[in-house]
N, C-alpha and C. Protein backbone atom coordinates (compact mmCIF):
# COMPACT_ATOMS: atom_id res chain seq x y z
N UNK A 1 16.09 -3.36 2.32
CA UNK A 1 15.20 -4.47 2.55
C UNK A 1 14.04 -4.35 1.58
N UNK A 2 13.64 -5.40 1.12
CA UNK A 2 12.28 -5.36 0.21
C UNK A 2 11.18 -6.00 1.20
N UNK A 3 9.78 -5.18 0.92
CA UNK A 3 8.71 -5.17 1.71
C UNK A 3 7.40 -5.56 0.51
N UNK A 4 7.04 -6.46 0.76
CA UNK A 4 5.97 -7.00 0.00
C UNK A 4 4.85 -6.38 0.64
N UNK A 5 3.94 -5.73 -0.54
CA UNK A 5 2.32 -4.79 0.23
C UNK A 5 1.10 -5.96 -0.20
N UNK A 6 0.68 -6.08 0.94
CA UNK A 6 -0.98 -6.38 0.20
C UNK A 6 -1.50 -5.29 -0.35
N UNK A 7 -2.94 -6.07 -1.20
CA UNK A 7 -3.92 -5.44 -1.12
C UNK A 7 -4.19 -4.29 0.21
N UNK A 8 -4.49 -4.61 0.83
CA UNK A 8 -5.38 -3.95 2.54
C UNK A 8 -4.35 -3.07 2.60
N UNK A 9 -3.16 -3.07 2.87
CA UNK A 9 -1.75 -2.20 3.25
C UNK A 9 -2.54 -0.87 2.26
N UNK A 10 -2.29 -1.19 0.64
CA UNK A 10 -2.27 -0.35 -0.44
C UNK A 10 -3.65 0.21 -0.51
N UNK A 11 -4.40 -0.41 0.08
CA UNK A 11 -5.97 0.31 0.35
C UNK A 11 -5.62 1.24 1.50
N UNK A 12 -5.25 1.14 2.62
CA UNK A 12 -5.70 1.82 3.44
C UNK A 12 -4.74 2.93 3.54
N UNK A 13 -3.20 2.71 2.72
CA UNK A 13 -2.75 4.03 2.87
C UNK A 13 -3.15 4.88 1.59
N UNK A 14 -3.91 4.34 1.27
CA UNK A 14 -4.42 5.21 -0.04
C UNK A 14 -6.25 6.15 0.37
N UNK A 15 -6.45 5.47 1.52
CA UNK A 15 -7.70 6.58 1.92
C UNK A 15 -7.47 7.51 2.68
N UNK A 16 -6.57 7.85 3.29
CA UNK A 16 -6.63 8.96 4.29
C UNK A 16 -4.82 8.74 4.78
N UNK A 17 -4.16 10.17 5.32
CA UNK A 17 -2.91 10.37 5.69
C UNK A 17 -3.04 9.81 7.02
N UNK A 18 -2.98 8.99 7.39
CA UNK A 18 -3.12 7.66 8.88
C UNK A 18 -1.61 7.58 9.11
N UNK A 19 -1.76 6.60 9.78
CA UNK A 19 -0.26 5.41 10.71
C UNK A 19 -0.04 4.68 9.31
N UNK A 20 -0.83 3.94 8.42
CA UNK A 20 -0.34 3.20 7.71
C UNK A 20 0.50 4.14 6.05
N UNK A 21 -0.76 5.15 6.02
CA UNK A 21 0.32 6.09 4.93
C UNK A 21 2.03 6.72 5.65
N UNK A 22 1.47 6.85 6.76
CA UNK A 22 2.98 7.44 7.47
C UNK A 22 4.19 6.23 7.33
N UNK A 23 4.01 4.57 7.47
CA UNK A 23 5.12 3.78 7.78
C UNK A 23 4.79 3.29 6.17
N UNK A 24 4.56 3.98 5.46
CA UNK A 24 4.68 3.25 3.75
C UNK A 24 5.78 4.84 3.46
N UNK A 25 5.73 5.90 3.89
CA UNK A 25 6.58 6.71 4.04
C UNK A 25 7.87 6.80 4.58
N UNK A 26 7.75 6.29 5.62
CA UNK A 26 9.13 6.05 6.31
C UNK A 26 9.58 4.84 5.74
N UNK A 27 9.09 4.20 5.13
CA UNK A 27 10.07 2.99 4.37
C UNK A 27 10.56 3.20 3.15
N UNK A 28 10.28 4.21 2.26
CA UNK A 28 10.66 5.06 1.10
C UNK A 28 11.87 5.61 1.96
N UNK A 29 12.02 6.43 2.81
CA UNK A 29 12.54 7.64 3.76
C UNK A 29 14.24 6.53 3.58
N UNK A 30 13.71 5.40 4.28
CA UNK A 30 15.15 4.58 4.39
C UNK A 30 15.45 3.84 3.37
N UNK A 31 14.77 4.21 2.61
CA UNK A 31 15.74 3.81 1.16
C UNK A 31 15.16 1.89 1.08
N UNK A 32 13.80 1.56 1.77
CA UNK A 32 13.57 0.12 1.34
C UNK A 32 12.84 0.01 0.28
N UNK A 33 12.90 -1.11 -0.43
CA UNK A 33 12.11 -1.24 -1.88
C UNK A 33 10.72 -1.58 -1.45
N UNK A 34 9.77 -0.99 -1.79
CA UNK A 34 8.36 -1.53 -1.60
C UNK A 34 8.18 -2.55 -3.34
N UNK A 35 7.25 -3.42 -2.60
CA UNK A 35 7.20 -4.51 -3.98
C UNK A 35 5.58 -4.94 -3.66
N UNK A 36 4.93 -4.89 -5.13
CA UNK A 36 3.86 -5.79 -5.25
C UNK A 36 3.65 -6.20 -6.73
N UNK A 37 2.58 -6.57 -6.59
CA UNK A 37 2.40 -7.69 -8.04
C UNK A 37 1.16 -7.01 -8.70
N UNK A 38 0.93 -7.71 -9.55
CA UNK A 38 -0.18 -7.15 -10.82
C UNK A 38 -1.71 -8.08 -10.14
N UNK A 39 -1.49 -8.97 -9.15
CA UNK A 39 -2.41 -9.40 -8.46
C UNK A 39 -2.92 -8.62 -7.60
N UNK A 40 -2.36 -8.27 -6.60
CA UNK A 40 -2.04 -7.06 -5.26
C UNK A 40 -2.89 -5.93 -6.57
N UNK A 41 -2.35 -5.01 -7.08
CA UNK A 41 -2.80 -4.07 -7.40
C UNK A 41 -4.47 -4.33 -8.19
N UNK A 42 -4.38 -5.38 -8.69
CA UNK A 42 -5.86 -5.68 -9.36
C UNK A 42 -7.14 -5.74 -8.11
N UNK A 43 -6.37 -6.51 -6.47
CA UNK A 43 -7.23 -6.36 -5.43
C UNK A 43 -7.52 -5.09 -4.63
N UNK A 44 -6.24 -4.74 -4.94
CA UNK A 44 -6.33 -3.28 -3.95
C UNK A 44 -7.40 -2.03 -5.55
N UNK A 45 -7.68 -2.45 -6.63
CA UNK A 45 -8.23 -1.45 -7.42
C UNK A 45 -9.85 -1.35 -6.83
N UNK A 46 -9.88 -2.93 -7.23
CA UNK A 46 -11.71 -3.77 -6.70
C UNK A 46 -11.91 -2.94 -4.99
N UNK A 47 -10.83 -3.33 -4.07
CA UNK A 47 -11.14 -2.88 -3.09
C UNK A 47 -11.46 -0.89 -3.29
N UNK A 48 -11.18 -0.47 -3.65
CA UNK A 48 -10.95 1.44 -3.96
C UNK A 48 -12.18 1.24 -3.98
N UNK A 49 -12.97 0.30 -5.60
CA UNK A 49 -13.94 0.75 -6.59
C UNK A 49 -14.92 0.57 -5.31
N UNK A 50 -14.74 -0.88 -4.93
CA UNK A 50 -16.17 -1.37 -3.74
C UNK A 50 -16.64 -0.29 -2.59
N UNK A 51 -15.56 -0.03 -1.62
CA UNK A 51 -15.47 0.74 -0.66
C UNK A 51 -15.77 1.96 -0.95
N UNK A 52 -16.49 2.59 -1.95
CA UNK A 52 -16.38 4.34 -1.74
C UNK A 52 -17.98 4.27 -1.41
């Protein structure tokens, strides 16, 4: 299955080993494609830079 990430998804499993880094794990685990765009990653960067 392919799984489209936001921004927020890719932010929040990227601050801390949580629930949301764990089920971006288990979807690697079963072999699903994670997918995002050059948009997604440009929001989820702004979001990193803003939030610290």
């Amino acid at each position: 299955m392919r799984i489209f990430l936001d921004a927020n998804v890719l932010f929040s499993a990227s601050k801390q080993p949580g629930a949301m880094a764990q089920l971006l794990q288990e979807c690697l685990n079963r072999e699903h494609v994670l997918v995002v765009d050059g948009y997604v990653l440009a929001e989820a960067e702004k979001l990193t830079c803003y939030r610290r």
